[in-house]
C-alpha atoms as a PDB file:
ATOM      1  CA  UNK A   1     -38.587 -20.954  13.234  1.00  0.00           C
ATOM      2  CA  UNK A   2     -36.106 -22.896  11.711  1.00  0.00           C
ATOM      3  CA  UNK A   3     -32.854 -20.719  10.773  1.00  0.00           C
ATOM      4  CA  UNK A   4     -31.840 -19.707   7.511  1.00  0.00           C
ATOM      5  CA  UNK A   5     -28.306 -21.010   6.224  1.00  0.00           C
ATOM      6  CA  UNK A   6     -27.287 -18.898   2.731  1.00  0.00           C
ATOM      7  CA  UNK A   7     -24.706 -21.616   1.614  1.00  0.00           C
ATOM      8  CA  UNK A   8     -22.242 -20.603  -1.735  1.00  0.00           C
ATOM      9  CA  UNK A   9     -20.129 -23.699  -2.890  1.00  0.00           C
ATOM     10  CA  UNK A  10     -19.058 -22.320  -6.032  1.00  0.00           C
ATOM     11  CA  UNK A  11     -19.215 -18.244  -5.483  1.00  0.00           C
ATOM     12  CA  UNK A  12     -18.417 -16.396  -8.213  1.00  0.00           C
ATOM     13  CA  UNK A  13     -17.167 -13.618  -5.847  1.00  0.00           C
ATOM     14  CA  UNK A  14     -17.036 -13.197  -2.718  1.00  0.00           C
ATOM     15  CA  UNK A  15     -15.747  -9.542  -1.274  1.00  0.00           C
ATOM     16  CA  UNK A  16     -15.488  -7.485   1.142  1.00  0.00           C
ATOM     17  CA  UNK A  17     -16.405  -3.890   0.299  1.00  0.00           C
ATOM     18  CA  UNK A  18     -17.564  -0.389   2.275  1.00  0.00           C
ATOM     19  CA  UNK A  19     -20.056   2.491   1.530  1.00  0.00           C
ATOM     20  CA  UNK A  20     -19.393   5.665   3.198  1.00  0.00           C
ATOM     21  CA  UNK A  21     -16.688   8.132   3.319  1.00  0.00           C
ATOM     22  CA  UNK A  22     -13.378   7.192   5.248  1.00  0.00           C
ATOM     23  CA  UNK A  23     -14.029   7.926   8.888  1.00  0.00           C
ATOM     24  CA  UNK A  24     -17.679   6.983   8.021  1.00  0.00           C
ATOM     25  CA  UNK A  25     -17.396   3.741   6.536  1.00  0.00           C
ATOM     26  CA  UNK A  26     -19.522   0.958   6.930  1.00  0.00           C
ATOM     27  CA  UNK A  27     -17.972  -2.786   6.594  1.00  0.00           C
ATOM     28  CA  UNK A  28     -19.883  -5.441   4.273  1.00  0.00           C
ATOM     29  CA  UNK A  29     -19.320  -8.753   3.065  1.00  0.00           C
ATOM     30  CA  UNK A  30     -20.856 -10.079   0.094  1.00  0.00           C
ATOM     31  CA  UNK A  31     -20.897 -13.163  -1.901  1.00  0.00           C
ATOM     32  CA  UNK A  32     -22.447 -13.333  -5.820  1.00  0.00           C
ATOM     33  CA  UNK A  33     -23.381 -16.468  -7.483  1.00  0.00           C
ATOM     34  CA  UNK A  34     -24.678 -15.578 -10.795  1.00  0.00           C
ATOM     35  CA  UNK A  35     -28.139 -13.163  -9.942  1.00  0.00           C
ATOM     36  CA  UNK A  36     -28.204 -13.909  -6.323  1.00  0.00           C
ATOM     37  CA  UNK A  37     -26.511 -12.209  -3.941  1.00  0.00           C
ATOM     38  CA  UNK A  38     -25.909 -12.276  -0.180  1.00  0.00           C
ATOM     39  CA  UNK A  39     -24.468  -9.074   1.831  1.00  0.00           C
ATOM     40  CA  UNK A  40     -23.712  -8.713   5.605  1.00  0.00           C
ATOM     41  CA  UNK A  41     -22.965  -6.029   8.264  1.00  0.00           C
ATOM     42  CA  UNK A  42     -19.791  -6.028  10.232  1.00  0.00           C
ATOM     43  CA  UNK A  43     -16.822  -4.657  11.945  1.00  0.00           C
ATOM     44  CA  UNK A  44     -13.845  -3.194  10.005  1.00  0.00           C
ATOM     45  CA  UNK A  45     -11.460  -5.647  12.312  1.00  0.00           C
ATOM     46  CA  UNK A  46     -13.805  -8.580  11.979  1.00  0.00           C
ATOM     47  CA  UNK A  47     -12.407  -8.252   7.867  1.00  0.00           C
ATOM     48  CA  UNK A  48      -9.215  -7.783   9.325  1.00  0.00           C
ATOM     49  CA  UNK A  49      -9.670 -10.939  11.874  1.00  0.00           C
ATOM     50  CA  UNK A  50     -10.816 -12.383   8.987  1.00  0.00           C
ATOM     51  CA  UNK A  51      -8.487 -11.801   6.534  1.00  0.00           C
ATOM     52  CA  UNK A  52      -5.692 -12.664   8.268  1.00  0.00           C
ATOM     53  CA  UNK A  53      -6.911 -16.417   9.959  1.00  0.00           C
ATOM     54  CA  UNK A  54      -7.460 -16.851   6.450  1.00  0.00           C
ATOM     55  CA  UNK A  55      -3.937 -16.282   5.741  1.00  0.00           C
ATOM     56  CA  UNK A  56      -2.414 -18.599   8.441  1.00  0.00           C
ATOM     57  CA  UNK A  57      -5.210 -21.189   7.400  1.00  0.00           C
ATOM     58  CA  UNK A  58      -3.620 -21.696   4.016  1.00  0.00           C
ATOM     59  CA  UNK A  59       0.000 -21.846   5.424  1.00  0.00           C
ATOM     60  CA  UNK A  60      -0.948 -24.388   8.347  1.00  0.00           C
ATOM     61  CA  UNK A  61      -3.099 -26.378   5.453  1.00  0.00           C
ATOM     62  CA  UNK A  62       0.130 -26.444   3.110  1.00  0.00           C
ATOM     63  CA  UNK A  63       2.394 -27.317   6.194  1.00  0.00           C
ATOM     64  CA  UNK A  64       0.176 -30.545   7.320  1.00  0.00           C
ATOM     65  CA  UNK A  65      -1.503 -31.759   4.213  1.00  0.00           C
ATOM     66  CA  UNK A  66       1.004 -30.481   1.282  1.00  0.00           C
ATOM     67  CA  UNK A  67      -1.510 -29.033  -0.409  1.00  0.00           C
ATOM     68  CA  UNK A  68      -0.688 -26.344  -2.845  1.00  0.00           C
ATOM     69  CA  UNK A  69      -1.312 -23.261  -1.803  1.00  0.00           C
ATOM     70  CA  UNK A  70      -0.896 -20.068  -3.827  1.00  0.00           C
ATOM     71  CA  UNK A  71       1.695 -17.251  -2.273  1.00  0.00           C
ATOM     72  CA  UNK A  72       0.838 -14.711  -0.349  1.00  0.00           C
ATOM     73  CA  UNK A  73       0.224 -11.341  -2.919  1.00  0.00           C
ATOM     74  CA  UNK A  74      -0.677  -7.605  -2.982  1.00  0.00           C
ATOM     75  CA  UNK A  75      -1.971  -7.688  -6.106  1.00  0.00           C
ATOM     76  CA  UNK A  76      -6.285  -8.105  -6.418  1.00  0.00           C
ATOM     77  CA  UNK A  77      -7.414  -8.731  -9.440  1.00  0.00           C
ATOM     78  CA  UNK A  78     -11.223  -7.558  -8.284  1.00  0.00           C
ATOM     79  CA  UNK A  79     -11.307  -4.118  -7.138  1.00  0.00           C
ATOM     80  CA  UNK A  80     -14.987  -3.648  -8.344  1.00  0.00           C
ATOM     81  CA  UNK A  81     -17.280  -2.011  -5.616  1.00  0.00           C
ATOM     82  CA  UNK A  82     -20.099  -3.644  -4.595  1.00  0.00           C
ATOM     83  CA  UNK A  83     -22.930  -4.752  -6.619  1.00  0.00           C
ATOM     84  CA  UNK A  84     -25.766  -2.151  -5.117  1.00  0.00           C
ATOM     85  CA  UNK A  85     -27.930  -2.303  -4.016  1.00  0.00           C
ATOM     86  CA  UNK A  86     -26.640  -3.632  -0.886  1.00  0.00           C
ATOM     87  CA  UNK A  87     -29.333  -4.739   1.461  1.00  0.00           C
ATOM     88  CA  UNK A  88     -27.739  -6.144   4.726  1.00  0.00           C
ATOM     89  CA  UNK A  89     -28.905 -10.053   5.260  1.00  0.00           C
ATOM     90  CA  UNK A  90     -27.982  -9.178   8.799  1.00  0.00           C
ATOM     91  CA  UNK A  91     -25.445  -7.865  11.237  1.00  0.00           C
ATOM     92  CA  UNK A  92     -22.286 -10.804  11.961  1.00  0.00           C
ATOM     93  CA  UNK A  93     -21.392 -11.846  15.514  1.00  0.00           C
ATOM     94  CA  UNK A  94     -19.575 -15.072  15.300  1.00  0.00           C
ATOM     95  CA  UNK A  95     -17.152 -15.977  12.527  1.00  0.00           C
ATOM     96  CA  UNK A  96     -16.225 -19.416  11.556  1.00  0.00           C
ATOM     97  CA  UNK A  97     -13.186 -21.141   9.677  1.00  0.00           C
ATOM     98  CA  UNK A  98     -12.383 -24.025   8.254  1.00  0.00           C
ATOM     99  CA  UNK A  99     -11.150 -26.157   5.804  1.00  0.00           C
ATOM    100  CA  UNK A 100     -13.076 -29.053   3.022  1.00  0.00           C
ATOM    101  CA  UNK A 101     -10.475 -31.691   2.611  1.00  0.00           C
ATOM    102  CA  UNK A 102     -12.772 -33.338   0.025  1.00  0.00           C
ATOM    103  CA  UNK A 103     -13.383 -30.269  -2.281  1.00  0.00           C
ATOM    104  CA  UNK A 104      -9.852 -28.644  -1.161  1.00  0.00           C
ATOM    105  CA  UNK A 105     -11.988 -25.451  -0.463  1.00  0.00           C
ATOM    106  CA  UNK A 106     -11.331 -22.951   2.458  1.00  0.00           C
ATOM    107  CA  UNK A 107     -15.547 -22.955   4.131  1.00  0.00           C
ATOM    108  CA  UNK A 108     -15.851 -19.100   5.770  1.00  0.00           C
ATOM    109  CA  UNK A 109     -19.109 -18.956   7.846  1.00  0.00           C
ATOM    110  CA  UNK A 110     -20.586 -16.288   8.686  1.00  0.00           C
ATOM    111  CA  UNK A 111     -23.597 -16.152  11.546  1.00  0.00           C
ATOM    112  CA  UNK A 112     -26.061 -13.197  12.664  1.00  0.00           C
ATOM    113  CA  UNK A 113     -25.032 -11.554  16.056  1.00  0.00           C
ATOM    114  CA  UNK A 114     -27.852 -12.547  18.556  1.00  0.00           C
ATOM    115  CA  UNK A 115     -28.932 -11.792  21.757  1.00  0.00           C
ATOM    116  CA  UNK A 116     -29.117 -15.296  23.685  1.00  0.00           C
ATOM    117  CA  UNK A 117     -26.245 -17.668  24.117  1.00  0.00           C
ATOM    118  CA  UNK A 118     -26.221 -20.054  21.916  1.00  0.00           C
ATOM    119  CA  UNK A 119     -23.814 -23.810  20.793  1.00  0.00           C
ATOM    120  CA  UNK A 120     -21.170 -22.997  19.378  1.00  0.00           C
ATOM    121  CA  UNK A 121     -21.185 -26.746  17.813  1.00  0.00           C
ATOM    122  CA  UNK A 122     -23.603 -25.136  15.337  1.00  0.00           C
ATOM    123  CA  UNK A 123     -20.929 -23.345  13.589  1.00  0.00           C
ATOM    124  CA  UNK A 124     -20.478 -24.873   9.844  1.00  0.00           C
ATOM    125  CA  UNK A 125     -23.161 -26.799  11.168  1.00  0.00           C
ATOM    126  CA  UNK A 126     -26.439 -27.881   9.013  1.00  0.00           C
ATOM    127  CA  UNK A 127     -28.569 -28.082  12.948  1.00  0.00           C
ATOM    128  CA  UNK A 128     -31.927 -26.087  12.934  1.00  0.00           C
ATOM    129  CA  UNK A 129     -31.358 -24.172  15.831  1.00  0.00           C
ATOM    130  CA  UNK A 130     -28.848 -21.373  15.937  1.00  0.00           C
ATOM    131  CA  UNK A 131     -28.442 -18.195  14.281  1.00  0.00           C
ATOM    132  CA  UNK A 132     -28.982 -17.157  10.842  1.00  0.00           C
ATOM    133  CA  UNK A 133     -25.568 -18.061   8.561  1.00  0.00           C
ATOM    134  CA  UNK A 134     -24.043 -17.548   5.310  1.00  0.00           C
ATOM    135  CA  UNK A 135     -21.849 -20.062   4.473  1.00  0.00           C
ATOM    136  CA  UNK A 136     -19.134 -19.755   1.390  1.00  0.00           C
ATOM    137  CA  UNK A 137     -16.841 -22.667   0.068  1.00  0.00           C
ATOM    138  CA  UNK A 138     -13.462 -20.709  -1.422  1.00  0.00           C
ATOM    139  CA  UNK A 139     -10.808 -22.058  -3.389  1.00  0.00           C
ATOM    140  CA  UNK A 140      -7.330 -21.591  -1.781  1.00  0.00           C
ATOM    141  CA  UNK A 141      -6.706 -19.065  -4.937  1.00  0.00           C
ATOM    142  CA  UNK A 142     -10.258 -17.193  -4.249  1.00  0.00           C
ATOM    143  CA  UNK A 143      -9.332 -17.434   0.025  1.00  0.00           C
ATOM    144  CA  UNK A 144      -5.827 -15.795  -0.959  1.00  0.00           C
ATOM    145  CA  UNK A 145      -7.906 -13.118  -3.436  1.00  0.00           C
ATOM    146  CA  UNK A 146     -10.378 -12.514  -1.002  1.00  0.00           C
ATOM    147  CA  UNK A 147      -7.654 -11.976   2.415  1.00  0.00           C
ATOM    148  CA  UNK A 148      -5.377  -9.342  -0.118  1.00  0.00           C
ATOM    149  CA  UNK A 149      -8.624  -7.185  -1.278  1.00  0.00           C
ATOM    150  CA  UNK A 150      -9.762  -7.299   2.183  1.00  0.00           C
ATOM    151  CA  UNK A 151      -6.687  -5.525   3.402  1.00  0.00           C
ATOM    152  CA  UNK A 152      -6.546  -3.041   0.685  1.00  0.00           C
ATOM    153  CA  UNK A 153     -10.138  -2.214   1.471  1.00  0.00           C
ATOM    154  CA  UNK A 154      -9.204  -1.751   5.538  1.00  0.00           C
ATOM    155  CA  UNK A 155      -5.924   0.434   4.230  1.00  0.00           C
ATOM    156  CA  UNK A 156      -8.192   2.873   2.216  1.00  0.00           C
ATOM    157  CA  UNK A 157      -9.635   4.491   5.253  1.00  0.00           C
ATOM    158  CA  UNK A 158      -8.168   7.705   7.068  1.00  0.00           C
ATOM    159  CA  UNK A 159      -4.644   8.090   6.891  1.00  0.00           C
ATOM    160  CA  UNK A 160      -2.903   8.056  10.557  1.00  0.00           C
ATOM    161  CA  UNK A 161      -1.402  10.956  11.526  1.00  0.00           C
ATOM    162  CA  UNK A 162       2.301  11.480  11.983  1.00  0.00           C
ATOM    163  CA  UNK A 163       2.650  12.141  15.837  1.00  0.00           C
ATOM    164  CA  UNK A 164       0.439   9.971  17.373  1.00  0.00           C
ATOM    165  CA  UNK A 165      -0.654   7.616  14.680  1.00  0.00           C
ATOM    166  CA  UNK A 166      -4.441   7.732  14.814  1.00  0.00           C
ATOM    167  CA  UNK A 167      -6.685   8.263  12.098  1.00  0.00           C
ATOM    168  CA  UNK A 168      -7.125  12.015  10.617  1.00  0.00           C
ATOM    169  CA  UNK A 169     -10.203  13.645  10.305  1.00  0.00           C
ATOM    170  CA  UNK A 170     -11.427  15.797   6.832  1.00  0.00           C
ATOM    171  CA  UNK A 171     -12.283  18.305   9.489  1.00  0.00           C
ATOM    172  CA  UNK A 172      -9.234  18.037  11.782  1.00  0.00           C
ATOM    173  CA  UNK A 173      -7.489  15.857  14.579  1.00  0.00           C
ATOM    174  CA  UNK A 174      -7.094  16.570  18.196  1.00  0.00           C
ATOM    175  CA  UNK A 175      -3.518  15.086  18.785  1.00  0.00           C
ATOM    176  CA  UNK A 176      -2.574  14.289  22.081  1.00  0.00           C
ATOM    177  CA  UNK A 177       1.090  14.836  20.979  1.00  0.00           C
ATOM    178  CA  UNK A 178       0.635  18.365  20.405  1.00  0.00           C
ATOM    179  CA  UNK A 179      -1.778  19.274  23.379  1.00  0.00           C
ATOM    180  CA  UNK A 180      -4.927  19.243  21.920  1.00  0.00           C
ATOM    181  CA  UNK A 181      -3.936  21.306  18.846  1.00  0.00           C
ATOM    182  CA  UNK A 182      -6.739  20.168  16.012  1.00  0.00           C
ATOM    183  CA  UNK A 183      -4.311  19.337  13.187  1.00  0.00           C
ATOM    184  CA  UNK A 184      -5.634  20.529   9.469  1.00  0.00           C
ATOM    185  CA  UNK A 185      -8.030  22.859  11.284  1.00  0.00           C
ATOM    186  CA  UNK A 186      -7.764  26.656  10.527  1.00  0.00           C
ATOM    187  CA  UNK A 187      -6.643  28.861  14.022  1.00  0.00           C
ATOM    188  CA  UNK A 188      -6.799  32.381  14.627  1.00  0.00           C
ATOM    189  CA  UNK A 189      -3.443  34.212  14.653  1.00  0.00           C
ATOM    190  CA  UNK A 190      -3.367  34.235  18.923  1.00  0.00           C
ATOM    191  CA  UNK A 191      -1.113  31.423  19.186  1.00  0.00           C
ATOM    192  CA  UNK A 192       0.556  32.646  22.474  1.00  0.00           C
ATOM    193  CA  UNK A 193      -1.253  29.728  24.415  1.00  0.00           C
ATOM    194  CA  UNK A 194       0.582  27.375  22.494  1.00  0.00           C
ATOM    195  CA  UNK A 195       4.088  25.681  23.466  1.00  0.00           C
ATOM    196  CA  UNK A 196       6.654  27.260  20.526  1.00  0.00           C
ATOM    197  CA  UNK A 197       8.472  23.888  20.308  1.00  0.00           C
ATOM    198  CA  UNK A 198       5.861  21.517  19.763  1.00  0.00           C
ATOM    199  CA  UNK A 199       3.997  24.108  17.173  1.00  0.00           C
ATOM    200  CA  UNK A 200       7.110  24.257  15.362  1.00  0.00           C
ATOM    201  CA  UNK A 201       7.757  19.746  15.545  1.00  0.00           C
ATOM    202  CA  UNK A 202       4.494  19.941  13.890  1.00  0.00           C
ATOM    203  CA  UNK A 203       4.675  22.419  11.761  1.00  0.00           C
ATOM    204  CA  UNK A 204       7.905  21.098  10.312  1.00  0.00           C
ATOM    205  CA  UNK A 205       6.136  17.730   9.001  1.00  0.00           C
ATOM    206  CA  UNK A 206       2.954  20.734   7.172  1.00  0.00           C
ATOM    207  CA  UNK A 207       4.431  23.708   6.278  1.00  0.00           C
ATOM    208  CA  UNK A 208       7.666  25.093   7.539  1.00  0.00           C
ATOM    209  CA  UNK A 209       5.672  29.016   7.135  1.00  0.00           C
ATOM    210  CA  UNK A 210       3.464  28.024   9.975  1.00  0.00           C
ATOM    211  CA  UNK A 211       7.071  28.167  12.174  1.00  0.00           C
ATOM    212  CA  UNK A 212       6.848  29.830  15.588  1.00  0.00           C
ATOM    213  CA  UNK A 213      10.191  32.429  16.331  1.00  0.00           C
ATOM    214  CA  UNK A 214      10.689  31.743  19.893  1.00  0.00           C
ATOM    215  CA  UNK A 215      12.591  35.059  20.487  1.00  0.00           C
ATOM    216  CA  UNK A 216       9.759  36.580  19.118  1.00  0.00           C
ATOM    217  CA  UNK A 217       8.264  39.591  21.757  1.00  0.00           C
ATOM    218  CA  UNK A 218       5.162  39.456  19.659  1.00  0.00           C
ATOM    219  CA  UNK A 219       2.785  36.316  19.869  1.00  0.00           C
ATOM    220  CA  UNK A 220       0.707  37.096  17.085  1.00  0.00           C
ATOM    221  CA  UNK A 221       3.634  37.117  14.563  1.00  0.00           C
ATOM    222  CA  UNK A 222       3.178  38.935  10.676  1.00  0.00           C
ATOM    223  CA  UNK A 223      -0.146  39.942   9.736  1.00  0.00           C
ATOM    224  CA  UNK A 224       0.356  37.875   6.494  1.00  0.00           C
ATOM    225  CA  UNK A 225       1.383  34.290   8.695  1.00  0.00           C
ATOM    226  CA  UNK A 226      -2.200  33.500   9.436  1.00  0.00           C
ATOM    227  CA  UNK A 227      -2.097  29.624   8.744  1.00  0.00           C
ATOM    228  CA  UNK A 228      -4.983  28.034   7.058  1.00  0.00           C
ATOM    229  CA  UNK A 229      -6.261  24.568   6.420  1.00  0.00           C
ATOM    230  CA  UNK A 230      -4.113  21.672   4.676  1.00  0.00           C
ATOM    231  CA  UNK A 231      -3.545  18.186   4.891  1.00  0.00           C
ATOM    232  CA  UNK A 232      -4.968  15.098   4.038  1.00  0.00           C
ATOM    233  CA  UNK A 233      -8.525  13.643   3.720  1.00  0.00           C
ATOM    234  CA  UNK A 234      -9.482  11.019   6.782  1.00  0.00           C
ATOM    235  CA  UNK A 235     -12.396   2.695   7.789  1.00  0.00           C
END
């Protein structure tokens, strides 16, 4: 069977987008044209791998051919969601990049993970044999658009906790930094197991109430010091 190839020359977006909650989230792609759209499956650092060969695309492109390319930015001017809803064309495995001379347009390529090995020569490839692709032609302004919403999506995921820098959890983080104490989750008022300085290092960065008196003969502390649950929410 001959392989499908979803080609967009003249998208009239083309995002990248999640549906879940943070610490849940799964990673699309999706390109519109008018009433037909195109969505695929993938990894939250394939958008970032994405995103940011993109980036250095556009800089090597101005830097060898002169073309004008618009500055890096922050700013998106689409933050809609996804248009739902989204039915996955299929999961991505290989990525391709590259660039249209003729129609100045950056070409993103997108092919179905699969099993067998296959030519890699069939990347942005018209061939018959090789995986399932979705191909988009982007203007350097859409390619700059689509690498700086990309990056705001990955960034709205868990936030990273302040010790060790991994992603929080809504119902609590084990940090390493603080022995296994489950940050944001509630504990009983027996806190004799734990050491007094790092309690109190992370305690400082909560609330300073949940501080442990080191010359304190009684473990348990006030009846009235029982700490609860704060913090923030959890790509």
């Amino acid at each position: 069977m001959s392989r499908a190839i979803h080609v967009f020359r003249s998208p009239d977006r083309f995002v990248a987008g999640t549906i879940g909650q943070p610490g849940d989230r799964t990673f699309y792609l999706q390109a519109v044209h008018e009433t037909r759209i195109i969505s695929v499956m993938l990894e939250k650092q394939q958008v970032q791998i994405l995103a940011d060969r993109i980036g250095a695309l556009l800089d090597e492109i101005h830097r060898r051919f002169g073309t004008p390319i618009p500055p890096a930015t922050d700013r998106v001017g689409d933050l809609s969601p996804l248009v739902m809803p989204v039915d996955a064309e299929f999961r991505v495995g290989t990525m391709g990049l590259g660039w249209d001379a003729e129609s100045e347009a950056v070409v993103v390529e997108l092919l179905a993970i699969t099993e067998g090995e296959f030519d890699e020569s069939v990347v942005l490839d018209d061939t018959d044999e090789g995986p399932d692709a979705v191909r988009v032609f982007l203007t350097t302004a859409a390619a700059r658009e689509f690498a700086a919403r990309s990056s705001k999506v990955i960034s709205a995921g868990r936030q990273p906790c302040p010790l060790c820098s991994e992603p929080l959890d809504p119902e609590g983080h084990l940090c390493v930094r603080t022995n296994g104490y489950k940050r944001d989750a509630e504990l009983s008022k027996s806190i004799d197991f734990i050491d007094p300085e790092v309690f109190n290092s992370l305690a400082a960065q909560t609330d300073p109430s949940f501080l442990v008196d080191e010359d304190d003969d009684d473990p348990e502390g006030p009846d009235d010091d029982d700490p609860g649950t704060s913090g923030p929410s959890h790509t």
